[in-house]
PDB file of N, CA and C in Angstrom:
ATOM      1  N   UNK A   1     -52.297  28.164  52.000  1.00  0.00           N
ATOM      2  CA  UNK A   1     -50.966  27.680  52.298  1.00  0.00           C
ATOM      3  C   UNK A   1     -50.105  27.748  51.044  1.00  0.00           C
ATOM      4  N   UNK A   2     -48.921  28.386  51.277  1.00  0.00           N
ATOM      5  CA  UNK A   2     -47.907  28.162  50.105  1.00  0.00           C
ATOM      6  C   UNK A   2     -47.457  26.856  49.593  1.00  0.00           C
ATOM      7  N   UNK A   3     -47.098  26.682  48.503  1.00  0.00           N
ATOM      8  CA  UNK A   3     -46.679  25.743  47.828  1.00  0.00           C
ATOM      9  C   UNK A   3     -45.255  25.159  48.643  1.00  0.00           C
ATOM     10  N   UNK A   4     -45.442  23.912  48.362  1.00  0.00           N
ATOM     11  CA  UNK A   4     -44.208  23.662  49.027  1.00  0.00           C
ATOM     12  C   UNK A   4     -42.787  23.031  48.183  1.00  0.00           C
ATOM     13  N   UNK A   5     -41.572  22.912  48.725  1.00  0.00           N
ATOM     14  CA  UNK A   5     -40.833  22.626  48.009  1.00  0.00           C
ATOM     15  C   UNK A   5     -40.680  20.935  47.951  1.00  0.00           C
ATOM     16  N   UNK A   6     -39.949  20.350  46.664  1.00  0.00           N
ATOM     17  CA  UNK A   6     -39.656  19.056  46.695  1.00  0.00           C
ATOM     18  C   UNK A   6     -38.371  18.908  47.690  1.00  0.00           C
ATOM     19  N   UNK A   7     -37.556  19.975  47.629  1.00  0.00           N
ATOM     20  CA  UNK A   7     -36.121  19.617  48.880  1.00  0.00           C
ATOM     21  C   UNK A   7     -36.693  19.462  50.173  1.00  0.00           C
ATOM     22  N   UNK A   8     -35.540  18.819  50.884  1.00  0.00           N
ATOM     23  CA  UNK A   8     -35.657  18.284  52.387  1.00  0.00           C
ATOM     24  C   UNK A   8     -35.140  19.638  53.039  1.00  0.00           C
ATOM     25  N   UNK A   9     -35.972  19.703  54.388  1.00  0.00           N
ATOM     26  CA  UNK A   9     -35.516  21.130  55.137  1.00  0.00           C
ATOM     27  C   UNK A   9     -34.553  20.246  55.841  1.00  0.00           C
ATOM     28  N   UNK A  10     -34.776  18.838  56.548  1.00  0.00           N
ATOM     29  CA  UNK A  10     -33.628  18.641  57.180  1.00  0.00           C
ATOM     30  C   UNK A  10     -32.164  18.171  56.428  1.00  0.00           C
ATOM     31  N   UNK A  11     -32.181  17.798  54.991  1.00  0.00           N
ATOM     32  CA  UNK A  11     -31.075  18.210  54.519  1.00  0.00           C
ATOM     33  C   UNK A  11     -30.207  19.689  54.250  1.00  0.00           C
ATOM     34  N   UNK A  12     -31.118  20.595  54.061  1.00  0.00           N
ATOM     35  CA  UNK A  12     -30.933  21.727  54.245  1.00  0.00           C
ATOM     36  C   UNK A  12     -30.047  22.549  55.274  1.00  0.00           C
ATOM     37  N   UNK A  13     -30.764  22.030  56.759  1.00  0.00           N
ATOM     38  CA  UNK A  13     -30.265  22.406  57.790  1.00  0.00           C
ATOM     39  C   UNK A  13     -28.628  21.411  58.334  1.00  0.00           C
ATOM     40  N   UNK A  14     -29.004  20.330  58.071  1.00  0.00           N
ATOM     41  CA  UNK A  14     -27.835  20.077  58.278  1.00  0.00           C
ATOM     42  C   UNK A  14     -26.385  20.445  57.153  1.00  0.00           C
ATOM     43  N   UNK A  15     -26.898  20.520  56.003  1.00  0.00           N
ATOM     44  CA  UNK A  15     -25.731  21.339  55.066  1.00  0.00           C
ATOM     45  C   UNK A  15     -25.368  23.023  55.807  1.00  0.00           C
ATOM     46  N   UNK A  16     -26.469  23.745  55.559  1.00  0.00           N
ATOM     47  CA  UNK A  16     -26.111  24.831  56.482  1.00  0.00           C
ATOM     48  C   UNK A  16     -25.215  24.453  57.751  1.00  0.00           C
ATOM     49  N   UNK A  17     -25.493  23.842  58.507  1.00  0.00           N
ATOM     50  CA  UNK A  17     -25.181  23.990  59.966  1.00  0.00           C
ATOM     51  C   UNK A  17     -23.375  23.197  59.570  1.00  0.00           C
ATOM     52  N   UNK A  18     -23.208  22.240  58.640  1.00  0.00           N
ATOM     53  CA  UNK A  18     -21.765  22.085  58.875  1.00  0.00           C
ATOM     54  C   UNK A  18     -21.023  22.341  57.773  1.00  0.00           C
ATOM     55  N   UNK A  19     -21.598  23.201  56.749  1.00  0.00           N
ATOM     56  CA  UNK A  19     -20.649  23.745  55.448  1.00  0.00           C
ATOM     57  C   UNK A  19     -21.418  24.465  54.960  1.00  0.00           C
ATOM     58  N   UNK A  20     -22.333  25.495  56.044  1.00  0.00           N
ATOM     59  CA  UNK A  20     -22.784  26.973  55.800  1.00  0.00           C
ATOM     60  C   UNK A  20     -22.119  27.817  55.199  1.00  0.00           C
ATOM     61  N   UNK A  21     -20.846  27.313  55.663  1.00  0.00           N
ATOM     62  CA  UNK A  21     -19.604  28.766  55.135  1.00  0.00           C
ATOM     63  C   UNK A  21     -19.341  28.927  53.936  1.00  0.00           C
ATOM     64  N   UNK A  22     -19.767  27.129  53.161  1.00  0.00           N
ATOM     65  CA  UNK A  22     -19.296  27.225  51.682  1.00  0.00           C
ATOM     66  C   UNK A  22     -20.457  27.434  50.926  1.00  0.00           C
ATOM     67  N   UNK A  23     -21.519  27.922  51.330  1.00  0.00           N
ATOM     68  CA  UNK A  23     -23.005  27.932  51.043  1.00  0.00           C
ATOM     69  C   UNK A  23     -23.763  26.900  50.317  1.00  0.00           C
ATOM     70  N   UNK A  24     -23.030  25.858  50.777  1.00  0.00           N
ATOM     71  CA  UNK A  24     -23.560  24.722  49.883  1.00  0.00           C
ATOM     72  C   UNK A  24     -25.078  24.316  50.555  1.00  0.00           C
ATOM     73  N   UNK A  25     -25.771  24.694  51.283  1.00  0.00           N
ATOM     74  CA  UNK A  25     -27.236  24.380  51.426  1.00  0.00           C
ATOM     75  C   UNK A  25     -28.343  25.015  50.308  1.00  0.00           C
ATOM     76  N   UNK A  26     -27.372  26.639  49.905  1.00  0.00           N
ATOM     77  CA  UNK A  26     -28.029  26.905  49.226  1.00  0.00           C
ATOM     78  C   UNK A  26     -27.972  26.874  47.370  1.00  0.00           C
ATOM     79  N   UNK A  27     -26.533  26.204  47.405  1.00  0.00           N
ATOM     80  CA  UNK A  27     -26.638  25.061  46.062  1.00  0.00           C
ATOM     81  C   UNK A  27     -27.219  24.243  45.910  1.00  0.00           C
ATOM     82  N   UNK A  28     -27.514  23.259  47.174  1.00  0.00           N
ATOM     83  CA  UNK A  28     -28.609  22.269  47.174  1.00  0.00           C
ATOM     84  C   UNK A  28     -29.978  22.898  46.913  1.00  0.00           C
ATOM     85  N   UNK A  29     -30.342  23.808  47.303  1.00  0.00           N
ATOM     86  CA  UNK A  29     -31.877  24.436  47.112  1.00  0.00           C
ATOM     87  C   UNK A  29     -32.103  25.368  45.582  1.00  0.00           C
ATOM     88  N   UNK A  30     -31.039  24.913  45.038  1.00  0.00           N
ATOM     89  CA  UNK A  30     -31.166  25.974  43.439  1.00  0.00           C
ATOM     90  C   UNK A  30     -30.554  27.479  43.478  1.00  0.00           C
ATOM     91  N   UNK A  31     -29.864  28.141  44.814  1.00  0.00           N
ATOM     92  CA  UNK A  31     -29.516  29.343  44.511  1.00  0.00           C
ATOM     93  C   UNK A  31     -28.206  29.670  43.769  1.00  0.00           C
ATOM     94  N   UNK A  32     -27.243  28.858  43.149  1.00  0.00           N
ATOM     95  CA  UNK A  32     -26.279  29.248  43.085  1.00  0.00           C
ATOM     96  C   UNK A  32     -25.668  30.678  43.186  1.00  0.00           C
ATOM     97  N   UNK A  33     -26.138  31.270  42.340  1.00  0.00           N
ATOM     98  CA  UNK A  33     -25.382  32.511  42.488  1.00  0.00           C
ATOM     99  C   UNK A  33     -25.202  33.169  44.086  1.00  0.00           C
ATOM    100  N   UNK A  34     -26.015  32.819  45.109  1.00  0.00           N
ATOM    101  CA  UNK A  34     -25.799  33.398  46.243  1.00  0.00           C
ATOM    102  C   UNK A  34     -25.313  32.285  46.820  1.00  0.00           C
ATOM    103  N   UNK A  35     -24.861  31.274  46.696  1.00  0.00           N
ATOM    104  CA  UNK A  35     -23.953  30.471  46.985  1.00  0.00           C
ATOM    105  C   UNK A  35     -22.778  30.283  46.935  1.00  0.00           C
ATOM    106  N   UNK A  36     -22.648  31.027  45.635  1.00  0.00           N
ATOM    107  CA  UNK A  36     -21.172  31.899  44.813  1.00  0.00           C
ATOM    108  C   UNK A  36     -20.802  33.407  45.757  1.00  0.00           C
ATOM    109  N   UNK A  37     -21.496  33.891  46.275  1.00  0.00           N
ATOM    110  CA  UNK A  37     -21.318  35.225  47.289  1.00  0.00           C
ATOM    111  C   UNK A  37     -21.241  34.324  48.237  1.00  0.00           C
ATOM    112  N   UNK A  38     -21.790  33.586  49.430  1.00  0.00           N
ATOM    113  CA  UNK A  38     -20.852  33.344  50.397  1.00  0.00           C
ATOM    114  C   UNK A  38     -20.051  33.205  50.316  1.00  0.00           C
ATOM    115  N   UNK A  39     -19.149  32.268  49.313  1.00  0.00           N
ATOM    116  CA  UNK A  39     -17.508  31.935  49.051  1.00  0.00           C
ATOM    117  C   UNK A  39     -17.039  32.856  49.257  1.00  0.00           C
ATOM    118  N   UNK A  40     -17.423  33.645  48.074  1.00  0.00           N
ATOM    119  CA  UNK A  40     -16.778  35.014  47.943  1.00  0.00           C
ATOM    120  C   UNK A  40     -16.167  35.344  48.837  1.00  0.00           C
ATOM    121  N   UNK A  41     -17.228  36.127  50.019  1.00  0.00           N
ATOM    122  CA  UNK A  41     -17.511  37.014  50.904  1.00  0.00           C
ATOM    123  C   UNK A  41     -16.906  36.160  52.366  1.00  0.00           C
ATOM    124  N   UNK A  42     -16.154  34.943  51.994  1.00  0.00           N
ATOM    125  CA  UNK A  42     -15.522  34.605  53.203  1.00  0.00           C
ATOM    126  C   UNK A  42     -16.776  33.972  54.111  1.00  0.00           C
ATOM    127  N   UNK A  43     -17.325  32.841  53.168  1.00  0.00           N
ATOM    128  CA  UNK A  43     -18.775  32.506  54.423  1.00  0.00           C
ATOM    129  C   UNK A  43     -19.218  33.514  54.951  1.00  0.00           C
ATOM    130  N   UNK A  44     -19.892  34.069  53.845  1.00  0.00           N
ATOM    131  CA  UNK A  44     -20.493  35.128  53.840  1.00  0.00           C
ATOM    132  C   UNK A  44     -21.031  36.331  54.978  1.00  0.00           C
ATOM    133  N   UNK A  45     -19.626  37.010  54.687  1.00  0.00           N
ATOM    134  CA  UNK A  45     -19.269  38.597  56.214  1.00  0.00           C
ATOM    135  C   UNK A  45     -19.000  37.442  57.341  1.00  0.00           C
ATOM    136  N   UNK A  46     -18.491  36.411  57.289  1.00  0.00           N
ATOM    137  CA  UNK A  46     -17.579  36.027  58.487  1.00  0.00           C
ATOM    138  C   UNK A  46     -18.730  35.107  59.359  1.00  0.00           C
ATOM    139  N   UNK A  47     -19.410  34.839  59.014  1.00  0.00           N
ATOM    140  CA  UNK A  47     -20.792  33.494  59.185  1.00  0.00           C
ATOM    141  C   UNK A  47     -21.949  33.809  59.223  1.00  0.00           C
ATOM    142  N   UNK A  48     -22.342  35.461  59.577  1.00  0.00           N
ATOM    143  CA  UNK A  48     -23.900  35.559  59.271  1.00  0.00           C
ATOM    144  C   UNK A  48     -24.353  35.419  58.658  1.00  0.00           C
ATOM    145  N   UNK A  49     -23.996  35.242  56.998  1.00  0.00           N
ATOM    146  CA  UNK A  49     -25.143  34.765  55.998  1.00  0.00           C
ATOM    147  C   UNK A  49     -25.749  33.734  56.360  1.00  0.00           C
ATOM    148  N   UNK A  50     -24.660  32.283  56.732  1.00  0.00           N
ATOM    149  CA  UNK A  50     -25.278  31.419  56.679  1.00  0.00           C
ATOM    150  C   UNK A  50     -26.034  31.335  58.404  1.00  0.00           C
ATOM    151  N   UNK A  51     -25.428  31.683  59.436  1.00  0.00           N
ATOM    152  CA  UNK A  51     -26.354  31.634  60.788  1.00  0.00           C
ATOM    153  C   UNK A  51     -27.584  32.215  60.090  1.00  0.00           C
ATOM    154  N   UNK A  52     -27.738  33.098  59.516  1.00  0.00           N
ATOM    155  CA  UNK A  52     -29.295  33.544  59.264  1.00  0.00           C
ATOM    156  C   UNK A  52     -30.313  32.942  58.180  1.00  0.00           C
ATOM    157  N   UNK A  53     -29.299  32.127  57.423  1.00  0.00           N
ATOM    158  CA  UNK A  53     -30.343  31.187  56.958  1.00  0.00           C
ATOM    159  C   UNK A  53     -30.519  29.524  57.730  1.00  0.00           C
ATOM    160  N   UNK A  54     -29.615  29.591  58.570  1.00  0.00           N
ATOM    161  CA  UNK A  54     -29.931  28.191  59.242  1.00  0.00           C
ATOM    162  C   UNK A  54     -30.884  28.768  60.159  1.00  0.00           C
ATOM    163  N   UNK A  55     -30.917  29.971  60.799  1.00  0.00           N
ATOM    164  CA  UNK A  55     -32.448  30.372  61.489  1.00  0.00           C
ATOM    165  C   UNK A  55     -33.277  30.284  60.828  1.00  0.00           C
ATOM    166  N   UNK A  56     -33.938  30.445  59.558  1.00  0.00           N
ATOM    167  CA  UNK A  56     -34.720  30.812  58.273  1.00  0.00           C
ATOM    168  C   UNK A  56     -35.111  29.247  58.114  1.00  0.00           C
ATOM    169  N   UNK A  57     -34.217  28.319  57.929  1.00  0.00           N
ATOM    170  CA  UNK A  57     -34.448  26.836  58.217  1.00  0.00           C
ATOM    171  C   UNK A  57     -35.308  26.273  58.789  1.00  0.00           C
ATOM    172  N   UNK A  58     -34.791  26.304  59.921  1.00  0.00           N
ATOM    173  CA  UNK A  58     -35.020  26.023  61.059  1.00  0.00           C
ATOM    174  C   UNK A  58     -36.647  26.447  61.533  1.00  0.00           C
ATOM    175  N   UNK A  59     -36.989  27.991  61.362  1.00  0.00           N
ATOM    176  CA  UNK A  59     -38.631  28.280  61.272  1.00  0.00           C
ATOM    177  C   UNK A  59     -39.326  28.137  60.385  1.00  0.00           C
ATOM    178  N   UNK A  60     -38.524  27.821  59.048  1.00  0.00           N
ATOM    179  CA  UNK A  60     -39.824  27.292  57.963  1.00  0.00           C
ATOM    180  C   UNK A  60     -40.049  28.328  57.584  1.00  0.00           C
ATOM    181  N   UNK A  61     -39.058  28.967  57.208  1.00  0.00           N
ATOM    182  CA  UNK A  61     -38.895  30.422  55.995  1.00  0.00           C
ATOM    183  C   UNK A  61     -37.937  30.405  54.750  1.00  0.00           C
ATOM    184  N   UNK A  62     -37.222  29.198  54.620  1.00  0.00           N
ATOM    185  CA  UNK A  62     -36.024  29.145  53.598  1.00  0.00           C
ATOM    186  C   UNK A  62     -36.697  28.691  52.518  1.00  0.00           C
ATOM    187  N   UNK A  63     -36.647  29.656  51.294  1.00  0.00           N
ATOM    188  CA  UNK A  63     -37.293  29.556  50.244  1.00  0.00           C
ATOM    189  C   UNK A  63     -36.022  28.510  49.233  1.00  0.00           C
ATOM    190  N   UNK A  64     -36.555  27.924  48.246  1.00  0.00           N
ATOM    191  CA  UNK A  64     -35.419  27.501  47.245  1.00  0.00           C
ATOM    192  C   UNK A  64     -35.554  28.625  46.142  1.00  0.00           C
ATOM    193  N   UNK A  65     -35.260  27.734  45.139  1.00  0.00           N
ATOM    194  CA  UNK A  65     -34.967  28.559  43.911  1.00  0.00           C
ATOM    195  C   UNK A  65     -36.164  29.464  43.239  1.00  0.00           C
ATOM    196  N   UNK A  66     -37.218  28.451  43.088  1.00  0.00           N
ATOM    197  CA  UNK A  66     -38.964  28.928  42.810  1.00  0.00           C
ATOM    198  C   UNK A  66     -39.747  29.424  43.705  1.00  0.00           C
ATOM    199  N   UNK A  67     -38.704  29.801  44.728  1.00  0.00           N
ATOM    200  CA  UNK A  67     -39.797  30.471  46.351  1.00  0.00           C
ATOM    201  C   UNK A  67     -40.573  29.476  47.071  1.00  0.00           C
ATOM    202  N   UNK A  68     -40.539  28.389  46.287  1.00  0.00           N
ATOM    203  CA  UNK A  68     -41.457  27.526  47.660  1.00  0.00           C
ATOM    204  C   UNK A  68     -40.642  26.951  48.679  1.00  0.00           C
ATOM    205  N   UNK A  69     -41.518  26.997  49.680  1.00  0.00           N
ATOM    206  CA  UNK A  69     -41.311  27.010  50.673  1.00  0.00           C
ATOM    207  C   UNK A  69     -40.350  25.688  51.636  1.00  0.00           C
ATOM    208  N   UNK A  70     -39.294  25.243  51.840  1.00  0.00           N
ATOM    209  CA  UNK A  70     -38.786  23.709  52.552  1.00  0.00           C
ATOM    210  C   UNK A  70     -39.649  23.375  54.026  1.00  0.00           C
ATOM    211  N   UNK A  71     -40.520  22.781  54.007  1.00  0.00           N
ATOM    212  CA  UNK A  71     -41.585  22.240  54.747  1.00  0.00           C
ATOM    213  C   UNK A  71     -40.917  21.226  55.461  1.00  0.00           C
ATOM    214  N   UNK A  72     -40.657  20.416  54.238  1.00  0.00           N
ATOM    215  CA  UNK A  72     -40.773  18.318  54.436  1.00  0.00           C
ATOM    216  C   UNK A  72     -39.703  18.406  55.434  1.00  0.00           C
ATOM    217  N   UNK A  73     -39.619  17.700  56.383  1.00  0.00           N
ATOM    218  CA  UNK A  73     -38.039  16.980  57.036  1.00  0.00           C
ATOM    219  C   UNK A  73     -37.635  16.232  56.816  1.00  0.00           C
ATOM    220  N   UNK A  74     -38.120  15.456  55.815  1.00  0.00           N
ATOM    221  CA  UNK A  74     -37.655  14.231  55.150  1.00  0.00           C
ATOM    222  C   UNK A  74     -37.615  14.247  54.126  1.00  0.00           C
TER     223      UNK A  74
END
């Protein structure tokens, strides 16, 4: 089993799901710089960045900054 992360997936998901656009879920998880491209990119190409990481969430594939894995829901 992969290592897991100290962040909350359900903080995660709920940042995604209501200020996906400003990629702030994935400031919370250590990515900045691709947090800095959604802005950019207009919530990134017009919302799929973030719909596809709130799917990624959601199945327990959203890596943070060190690749491990957001497990916890709490």
């Amino acid at each position: 089993m992969a290592a897991e992360s100290s962040k909350s997936r359900l903080v995660a998901a709920i940042l995604c799901f209501f200020l996906g656009w400003l990629g702030v879920h994935r400031f919370y998880v250590g990515k900045a710089g691709t947090g800095i491209l959604i802005i950019v990119t207009f919530g990134g190409f017009f919302g799929i960045w973030p719909l596809i990481d709130f799917i990624m969430i959601l199945v327990g594939s959203f890596t943070d900054k060190q690749g491990l894995v957001l497990t916890k829901w709490s």
